[in-house]
C-alpha atoms as a PDB file:
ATOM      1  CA  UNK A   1      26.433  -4.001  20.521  1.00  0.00           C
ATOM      2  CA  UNK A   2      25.973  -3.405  16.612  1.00  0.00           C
ATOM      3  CA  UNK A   3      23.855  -0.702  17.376  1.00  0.00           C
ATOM      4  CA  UNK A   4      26.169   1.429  19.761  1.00  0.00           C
ATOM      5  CA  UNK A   5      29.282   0.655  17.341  1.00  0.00           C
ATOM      6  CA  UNK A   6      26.850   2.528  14.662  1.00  0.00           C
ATOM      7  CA  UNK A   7      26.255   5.529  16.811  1.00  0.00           C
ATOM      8  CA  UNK A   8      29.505   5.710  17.620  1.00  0.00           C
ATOM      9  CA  UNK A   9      30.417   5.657  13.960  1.00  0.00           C
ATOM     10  CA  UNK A  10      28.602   9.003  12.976  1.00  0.00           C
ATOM     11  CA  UNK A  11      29.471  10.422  16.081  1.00  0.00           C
ATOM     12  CA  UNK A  12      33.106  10.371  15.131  1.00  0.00           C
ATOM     13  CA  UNK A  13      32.470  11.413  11.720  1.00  0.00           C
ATOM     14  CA  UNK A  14      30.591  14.052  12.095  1.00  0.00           C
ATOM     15  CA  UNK A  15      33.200  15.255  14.919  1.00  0.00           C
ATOM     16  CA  UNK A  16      35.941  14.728  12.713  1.00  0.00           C
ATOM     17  CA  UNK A  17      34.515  16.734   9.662  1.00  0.00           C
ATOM     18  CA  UNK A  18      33.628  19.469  11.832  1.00  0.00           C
ATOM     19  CA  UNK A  19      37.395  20.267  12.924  1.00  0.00           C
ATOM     20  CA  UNK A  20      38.505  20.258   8.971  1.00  0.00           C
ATOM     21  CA  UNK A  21      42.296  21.534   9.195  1.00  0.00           C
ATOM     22  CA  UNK A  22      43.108  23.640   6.064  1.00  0.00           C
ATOM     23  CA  UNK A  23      44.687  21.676   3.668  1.00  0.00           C
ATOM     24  CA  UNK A  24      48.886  21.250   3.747  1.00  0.00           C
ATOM     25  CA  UNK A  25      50.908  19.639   1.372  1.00  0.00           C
ATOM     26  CA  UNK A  26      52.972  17.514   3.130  1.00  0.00           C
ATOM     27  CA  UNK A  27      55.218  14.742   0.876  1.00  0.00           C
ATOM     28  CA  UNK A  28      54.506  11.629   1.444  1.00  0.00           C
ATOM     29  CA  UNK A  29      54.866   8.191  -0.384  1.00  0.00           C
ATOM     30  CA  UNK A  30      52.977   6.061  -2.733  1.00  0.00           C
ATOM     31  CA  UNK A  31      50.456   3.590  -0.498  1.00  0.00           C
ATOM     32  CA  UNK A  32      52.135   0.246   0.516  1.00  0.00           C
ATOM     33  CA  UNK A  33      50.481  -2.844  -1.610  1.00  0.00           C
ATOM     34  CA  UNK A  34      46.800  -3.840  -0.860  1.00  0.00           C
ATOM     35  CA  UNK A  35      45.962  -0.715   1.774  1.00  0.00           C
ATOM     36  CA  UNK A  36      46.221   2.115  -1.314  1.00  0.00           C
ATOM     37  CA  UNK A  37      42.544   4.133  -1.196  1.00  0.00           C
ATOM     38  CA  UNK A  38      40.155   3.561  -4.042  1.00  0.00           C
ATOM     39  CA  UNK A  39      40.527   5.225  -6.228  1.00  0.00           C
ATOM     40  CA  UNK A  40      43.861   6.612  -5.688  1.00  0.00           C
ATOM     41  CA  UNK A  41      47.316   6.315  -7.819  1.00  0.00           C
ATOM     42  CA  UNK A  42      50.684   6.557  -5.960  1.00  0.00           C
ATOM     43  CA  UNK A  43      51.907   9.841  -5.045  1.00  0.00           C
ATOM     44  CA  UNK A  44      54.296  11.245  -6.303  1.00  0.00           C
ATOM     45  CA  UNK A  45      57.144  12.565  -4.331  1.00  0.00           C
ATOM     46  CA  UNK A  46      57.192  16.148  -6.122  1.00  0.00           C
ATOM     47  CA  UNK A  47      54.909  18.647  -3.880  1.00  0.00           C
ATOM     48  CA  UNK A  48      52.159  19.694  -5.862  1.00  0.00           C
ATOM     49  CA  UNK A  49      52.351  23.127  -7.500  1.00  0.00           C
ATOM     50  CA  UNK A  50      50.528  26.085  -5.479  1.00  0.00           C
ATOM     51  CA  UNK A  51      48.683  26.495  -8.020  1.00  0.00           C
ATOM     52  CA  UNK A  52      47.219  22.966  -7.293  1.00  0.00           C
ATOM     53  CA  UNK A  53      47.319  23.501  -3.484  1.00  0.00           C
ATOM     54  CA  UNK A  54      45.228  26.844  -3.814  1.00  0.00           C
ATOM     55  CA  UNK A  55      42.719  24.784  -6.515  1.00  0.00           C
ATOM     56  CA  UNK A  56      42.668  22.165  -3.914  1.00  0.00           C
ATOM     57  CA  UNK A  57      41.848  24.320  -0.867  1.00  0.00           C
ATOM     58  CA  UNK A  58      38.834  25.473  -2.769  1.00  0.00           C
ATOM     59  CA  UNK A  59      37.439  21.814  -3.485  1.00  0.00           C
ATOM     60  CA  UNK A  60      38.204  21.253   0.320  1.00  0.00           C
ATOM     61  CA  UNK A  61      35.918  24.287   1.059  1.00  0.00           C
ATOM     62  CA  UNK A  62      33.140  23.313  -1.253  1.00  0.00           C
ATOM     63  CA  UNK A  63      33.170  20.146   0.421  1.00  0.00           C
ATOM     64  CA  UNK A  64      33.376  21.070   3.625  1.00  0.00           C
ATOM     65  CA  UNK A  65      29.971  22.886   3.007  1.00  0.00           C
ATOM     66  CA  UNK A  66      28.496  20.077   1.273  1.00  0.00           C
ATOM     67  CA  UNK A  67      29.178  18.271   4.341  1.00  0.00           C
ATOM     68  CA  UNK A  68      27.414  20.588   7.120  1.00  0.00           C
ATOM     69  CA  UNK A  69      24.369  20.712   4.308  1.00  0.00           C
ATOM     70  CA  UNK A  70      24.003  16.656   4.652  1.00  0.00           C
ATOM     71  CA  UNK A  71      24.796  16.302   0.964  1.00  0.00           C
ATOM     72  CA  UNK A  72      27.934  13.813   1.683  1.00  0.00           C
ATOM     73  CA  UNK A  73      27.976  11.881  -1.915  1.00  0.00           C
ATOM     74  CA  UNK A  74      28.915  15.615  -3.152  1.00  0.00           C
ATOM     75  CA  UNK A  75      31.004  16.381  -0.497  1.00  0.00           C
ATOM     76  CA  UNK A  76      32.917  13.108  -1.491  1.00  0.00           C
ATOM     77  CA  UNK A  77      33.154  14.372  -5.227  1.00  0.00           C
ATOM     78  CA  UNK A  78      34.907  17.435  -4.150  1.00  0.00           C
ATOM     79  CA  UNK A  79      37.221  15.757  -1.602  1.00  0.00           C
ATOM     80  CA  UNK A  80      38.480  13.115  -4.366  1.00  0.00           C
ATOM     81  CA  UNK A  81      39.342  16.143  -7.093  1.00  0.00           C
ATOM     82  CA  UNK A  82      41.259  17.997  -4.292  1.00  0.00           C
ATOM     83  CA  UNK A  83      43.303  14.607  -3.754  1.00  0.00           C
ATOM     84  CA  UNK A  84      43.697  14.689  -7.373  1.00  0.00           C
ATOM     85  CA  UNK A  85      45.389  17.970  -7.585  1.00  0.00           C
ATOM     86  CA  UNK A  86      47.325  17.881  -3.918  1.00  0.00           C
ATOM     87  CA  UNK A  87      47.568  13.777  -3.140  1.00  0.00           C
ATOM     88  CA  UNK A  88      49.829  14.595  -0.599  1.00  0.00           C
ATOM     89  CA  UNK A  89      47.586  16.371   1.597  1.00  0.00           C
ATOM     90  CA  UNK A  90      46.952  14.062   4.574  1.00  0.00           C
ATOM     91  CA  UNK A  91      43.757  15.972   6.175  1.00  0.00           C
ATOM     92  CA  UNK A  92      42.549  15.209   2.710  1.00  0.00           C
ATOM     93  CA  UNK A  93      43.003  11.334   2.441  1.00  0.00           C
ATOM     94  CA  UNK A  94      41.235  11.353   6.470  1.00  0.00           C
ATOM     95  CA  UNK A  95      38.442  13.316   5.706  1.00  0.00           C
ATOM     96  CA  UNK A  96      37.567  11.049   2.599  1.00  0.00           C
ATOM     97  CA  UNK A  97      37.771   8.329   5.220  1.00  0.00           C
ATOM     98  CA  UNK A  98      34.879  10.546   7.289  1.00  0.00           C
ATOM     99  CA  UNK A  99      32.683  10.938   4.132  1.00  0.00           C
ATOM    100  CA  UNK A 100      32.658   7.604   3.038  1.00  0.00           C
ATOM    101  CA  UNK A 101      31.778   5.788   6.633  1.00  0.00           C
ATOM    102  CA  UNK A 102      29.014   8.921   6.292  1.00  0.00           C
ATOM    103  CA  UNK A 103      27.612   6.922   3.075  1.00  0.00           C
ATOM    104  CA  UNK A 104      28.124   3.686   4.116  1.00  0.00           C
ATOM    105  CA  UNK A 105      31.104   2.891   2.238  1.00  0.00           C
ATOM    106  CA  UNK A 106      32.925   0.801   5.042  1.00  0.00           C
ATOM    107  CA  UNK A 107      35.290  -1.020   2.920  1.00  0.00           C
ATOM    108  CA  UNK A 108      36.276   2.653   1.262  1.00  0.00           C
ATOM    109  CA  UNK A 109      36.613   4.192   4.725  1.00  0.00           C
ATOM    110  CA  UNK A 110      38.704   1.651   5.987  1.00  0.00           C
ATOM    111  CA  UNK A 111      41.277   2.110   2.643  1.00  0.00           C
ATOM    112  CA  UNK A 112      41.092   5.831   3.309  1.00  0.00           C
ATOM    113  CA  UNK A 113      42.200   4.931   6.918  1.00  0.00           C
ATOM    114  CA  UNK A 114      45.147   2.825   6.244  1.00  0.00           C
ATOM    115  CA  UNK A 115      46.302   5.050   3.626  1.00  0.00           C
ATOM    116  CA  UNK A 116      46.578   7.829   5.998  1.00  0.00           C
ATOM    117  CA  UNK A 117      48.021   5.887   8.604  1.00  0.00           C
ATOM    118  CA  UNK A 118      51.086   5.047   6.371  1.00  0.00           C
ATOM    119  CA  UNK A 119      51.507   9.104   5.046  1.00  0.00           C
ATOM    120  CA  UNK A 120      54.634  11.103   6.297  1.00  0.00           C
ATOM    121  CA  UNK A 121      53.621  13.935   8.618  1.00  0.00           C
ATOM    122  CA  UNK A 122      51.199  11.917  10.643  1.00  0.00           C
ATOM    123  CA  UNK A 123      52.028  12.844  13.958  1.00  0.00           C
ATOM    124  CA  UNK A 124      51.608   9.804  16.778  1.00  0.00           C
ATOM    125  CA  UNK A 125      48.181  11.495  18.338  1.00  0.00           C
ATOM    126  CA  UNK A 126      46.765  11.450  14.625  1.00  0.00           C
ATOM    127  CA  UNK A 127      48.086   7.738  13.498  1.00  0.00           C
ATOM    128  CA  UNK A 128      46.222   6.854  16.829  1.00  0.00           C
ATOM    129  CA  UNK A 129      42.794   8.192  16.268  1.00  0.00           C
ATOM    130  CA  UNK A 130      43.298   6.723  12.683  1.00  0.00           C
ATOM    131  CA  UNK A 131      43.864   3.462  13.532  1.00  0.00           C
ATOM    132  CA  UNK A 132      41.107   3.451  16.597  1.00  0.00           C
ATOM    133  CA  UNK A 133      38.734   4.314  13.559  1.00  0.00           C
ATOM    134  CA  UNK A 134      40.396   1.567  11.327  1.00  0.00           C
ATOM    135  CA  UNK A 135      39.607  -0.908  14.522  1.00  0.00           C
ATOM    136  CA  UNK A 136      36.370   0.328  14.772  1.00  0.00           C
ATOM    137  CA  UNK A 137      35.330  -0.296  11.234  1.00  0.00           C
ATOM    138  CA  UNK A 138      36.756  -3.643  11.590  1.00  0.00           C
ATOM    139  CA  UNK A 139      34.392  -4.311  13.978  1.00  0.00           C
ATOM    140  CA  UNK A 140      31.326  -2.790  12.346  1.00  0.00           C
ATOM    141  CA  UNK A 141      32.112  -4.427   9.432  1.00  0.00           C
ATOM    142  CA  UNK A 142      32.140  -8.241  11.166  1.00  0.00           C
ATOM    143  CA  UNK A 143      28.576  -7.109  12.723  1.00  0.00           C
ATOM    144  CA  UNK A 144      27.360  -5.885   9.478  1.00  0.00           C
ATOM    145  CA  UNK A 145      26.200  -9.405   7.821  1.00  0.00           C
ATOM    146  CA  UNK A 146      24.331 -10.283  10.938  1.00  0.00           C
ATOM    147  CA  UNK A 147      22.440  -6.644  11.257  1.00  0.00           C
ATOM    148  CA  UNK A 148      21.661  -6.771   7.615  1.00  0.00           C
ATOM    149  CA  UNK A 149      19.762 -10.596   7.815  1.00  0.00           C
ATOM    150  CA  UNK A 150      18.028 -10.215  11.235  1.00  0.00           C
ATOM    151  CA  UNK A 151      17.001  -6.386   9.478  1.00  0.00           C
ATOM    152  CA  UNK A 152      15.864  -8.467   6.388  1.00  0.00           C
ATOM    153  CA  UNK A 153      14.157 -11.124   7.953  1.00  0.00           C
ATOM    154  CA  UNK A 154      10.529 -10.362   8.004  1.00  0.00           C
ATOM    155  CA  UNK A 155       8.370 -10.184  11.220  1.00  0.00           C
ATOM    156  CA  UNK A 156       6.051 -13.015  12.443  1.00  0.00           C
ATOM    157  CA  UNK A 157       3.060 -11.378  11.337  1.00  0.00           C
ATOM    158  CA  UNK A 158       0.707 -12.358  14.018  1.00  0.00           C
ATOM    159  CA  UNK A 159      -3.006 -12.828  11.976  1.00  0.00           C
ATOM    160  CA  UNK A 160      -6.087 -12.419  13.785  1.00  0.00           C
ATOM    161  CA  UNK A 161      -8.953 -13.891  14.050  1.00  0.00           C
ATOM    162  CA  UNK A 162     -11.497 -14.064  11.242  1.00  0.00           C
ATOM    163  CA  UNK A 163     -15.040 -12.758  12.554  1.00  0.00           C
ATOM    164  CA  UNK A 164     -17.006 -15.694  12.627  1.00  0.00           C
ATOM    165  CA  UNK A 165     -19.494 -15.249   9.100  1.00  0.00           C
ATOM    166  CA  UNK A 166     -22.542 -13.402  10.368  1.00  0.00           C
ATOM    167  CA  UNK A 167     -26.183 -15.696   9.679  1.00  0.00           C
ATOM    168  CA  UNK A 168     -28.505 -13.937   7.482  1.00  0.00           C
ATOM    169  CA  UNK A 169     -31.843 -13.710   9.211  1.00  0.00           C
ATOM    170  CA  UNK A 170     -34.333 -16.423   8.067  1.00  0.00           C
ATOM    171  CA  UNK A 171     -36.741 -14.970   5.566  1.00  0.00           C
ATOM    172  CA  UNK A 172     -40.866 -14.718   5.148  1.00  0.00           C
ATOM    173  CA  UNK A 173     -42.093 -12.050   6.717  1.00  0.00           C
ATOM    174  CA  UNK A 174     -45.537 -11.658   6.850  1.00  0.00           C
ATOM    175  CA  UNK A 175     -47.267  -8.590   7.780  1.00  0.00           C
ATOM    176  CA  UNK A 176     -50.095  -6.358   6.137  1.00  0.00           C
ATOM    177  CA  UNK A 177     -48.459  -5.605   2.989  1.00  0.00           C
ATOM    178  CA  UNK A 178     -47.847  -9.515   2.194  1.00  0.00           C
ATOM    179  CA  UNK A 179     -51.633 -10.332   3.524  1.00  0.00           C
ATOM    180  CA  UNK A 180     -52.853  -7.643   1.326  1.00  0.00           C
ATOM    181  CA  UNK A 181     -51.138  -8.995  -1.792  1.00  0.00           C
ATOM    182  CA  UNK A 182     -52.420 -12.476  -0.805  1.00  0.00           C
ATOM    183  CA  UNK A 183     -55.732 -11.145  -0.346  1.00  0.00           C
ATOM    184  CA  UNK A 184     -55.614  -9.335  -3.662  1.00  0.00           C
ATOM    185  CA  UNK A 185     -54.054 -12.274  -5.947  1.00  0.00           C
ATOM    186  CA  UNK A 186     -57.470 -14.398  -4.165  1.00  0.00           C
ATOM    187  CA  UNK A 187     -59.735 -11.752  -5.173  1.00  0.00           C
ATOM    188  CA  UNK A 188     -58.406 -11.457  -8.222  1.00  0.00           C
ATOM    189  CA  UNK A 189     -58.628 -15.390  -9.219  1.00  0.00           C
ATOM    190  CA  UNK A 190     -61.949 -15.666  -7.724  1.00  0.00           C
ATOM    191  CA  UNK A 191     -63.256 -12.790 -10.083  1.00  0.00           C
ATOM    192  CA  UNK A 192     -61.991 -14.460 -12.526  1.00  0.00           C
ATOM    193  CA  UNK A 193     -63.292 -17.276 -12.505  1.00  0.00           C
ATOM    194  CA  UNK A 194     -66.667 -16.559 -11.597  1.00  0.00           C
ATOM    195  CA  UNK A 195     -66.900 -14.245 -14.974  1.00  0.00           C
ATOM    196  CA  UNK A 196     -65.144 -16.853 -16.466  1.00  0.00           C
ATOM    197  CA  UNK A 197     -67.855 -19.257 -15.885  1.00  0.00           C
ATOM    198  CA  UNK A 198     -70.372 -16.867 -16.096  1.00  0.00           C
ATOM    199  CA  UNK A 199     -69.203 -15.720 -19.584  1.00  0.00           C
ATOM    200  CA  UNK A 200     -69.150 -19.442 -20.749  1.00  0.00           C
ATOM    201  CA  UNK A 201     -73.075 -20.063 -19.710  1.00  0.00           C
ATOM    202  CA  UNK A 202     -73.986 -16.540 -21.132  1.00  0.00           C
ATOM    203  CA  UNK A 203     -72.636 -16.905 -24.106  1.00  0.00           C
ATOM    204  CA  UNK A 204     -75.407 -18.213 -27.296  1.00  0.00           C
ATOM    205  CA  UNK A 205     -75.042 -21.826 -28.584  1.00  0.00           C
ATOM    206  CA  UNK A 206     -73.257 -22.264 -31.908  1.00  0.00           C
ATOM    207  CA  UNK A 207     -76.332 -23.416 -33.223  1.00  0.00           C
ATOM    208  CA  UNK A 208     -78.411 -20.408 -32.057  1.00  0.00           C
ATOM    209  CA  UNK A 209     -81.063 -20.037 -35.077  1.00  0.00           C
ATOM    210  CA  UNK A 210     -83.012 -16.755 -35.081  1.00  0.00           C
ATOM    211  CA  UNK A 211     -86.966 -17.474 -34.362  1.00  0.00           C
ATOM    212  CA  UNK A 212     -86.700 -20.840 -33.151  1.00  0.00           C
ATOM    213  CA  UNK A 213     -84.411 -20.035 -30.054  1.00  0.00           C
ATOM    214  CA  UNK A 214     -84.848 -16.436 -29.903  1.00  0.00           C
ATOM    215  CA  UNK A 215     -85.204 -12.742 -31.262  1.00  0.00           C
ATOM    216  CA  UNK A 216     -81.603 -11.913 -32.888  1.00  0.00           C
ATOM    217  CA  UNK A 217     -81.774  -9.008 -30.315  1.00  0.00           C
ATOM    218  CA  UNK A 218     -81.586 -11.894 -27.905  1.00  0.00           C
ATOM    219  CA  UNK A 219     -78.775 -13.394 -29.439  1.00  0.00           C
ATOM    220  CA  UNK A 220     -76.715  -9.918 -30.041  1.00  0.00           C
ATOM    221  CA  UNK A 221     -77.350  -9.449 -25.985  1.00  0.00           C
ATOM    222  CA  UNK A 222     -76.381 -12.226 -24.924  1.00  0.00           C
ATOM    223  CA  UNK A 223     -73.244 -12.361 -27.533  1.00  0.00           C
ATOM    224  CA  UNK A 224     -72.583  -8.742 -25.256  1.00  0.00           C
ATOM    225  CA  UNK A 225     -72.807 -10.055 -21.824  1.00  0.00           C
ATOM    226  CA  UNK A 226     -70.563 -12.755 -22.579  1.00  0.00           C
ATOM    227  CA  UNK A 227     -67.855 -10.612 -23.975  1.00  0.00           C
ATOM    228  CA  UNK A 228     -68.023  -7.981 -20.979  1.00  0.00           C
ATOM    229  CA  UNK A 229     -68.029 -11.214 -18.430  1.00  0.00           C
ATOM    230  CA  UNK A 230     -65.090 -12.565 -20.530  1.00  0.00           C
ATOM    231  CA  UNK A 231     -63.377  -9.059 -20.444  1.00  0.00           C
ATOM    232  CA  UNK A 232     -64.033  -9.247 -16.696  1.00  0.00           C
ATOM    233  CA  UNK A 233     -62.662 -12.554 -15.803  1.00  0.00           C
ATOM    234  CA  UNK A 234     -59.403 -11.819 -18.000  1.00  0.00           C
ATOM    235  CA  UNK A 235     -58.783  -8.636 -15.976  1.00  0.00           C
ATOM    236  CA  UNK A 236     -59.562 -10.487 -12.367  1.00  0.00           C
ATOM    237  CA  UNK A 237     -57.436 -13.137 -13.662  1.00  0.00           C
ATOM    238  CA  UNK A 238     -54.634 -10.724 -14.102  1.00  0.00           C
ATOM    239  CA  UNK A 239     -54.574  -8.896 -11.576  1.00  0.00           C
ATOM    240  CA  UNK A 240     -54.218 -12.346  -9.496  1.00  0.00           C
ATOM    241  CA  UNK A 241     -51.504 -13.319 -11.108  1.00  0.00           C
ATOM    242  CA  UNK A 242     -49.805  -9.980 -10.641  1.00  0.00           C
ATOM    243  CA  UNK A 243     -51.243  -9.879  -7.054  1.00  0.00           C
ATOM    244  CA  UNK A 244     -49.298 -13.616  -6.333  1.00  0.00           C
ATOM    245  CA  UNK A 245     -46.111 -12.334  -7.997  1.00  0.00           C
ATOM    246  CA  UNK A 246     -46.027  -9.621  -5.656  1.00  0.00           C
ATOM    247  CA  UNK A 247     -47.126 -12.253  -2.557  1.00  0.00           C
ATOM    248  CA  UNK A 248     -44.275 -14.153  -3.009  1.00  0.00           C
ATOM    249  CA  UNK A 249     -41.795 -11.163  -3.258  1.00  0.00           C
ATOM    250  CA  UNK A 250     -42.880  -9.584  -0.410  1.00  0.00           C
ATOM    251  CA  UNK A 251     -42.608 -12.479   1.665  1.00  0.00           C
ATOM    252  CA  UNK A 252     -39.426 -14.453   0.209  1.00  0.00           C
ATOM    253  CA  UNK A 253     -37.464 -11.175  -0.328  1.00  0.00           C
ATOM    254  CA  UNK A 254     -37.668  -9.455   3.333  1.00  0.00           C
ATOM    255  CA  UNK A 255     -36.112 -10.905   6.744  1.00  0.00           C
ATOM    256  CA  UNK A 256     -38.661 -12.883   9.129  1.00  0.00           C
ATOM    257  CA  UNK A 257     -40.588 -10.149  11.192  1.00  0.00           C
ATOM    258  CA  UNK A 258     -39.422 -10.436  15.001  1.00  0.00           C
ATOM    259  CA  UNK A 259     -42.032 -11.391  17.382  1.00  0.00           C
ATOM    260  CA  UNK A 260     -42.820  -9.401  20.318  1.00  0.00           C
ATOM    261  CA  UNK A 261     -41.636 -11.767  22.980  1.00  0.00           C
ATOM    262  CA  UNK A 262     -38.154 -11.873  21.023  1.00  0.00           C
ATOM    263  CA  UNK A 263     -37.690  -8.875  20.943  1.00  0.00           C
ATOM    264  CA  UNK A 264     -38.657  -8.017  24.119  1.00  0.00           C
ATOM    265  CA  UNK A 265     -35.888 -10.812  24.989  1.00  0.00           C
ATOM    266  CA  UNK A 266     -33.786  -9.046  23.048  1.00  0.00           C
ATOM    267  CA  UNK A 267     -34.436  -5.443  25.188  1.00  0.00           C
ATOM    268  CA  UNK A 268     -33.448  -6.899  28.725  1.00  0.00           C
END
């Protein structure tokens, strides 16, 4: 119901700014207590001046075009400082009744309303349609409180369902590249340790004396052999450790291959 009272609303507005009457000065009297418009002071019973009227008219046609542009807060402006200069001018205190239900301004619209309903010069067909709008707003405005919380209230947000955390594959994968490095970091320890050895029985006594255990060209060569067989098991001994380093990345850092059979599985 709330929402049909609203379209009915603008429709009347805009309908009723559409057929804007030029403006008349017609007397009438201050607004009775409690209904006056905001806004407004009491009228005075003098008719304004033409000078006024024709100052007014032009306000009422800047407004008026304001109005078919959309820009109602402006057309408002120019409505009020035409009621300043002409307050007797009824089409004027009705159409500031339009504008404001245009911006919202219920509780202004409805002032506007009464006003207009109590001016002299209201003929019976125009009081009516007045007060129709002043019921109307009445209305609108007991709805309002319950549009504004259901509009406010926020929406069961329905959440969905998390995808379930997907497993890592199991790691140690073992194919040529991790055998190779395996078969490297072997090679490499072996060779090292063989020259190690090797190096250690080559190399002369510490009490090697020249004559009694040998030429010192004997003990220079075999001073030689043991260095290169010590230079040789330092390299093989590196290049194992470097080789098992590289074992144990390649096989802790890549997913488990998949078998045949599983994947095959996996296919159908």
């Amino acid at each position: 119901m709330g929402i049909s009272r609203r379209h009915r609303t603008l429709g009347a507005a805009a309908l009723a700014l559409a057929a804007l009457a030029p403006i008349a000065a017609v007397a009438a009297p201050p607004a009775p207590p409690g209904s006056a418009a905001p806004g407004a002071s009491a009228a005075p019973t003098a008719t304004a001046s033409p000078e006024n009227q024709a100052a007014a008219q032009q306000h009422f046609q800047k407004a008026k075009e304001l109005y078919q542009q959309g820009s109602y807060r402006d057309a408002l402006t120019e409505l009020e400082q035409a009621r300043a200069l002409d307050p007797q001018a009824k089409d004027l205190v009705f159409n500031l009744g339009v504008v404001s239900e245009k911006l919202g301004r219920i509780d202004d619209a409805l002032s506007w309303f009464r006003t207009y309903v109590e001016m002299e010069g209201v003929t019976p067909q125009e009081r009516a349609r007045a007060e129709s709008n002043v019921r109307r707003l009445e209305g609108a405005r007991r709805e309002m409180p319950t549009a504004t919380a259901s509009a406010s209230a926020p929406a069961p947000s329905a959440s969905a369902p998390k995808p379930p955390p997907k497993d890592d594959p199991p790691k140690g994968r073992v194919d040529a590249l991790t055998i190779a490095a395996g078969g490297l970091a072997i090679a490499g320890f072996g060779v090292g340790g063989t020259f190690g050895a090797l190096s250690l029985s080559t190399r002369p006594d510490a009490g090697f004396v020249t004559g009694r255990d040998g030429t010192y060209a004997d003990l220079k060569d075999k001073a030689d052999r043991a260095h290169t067989q010590a230079i040789v098991a330092d390299i093989g001994l590196a290049v194992g450790v470097v080789a098992t380093l590289a074992t144990v990345y390649l096989y802790f850092s890549r997913p488990r291959a998949q078998t045949v059979g599983a994947a095959a599985g996996g296919a159908r």
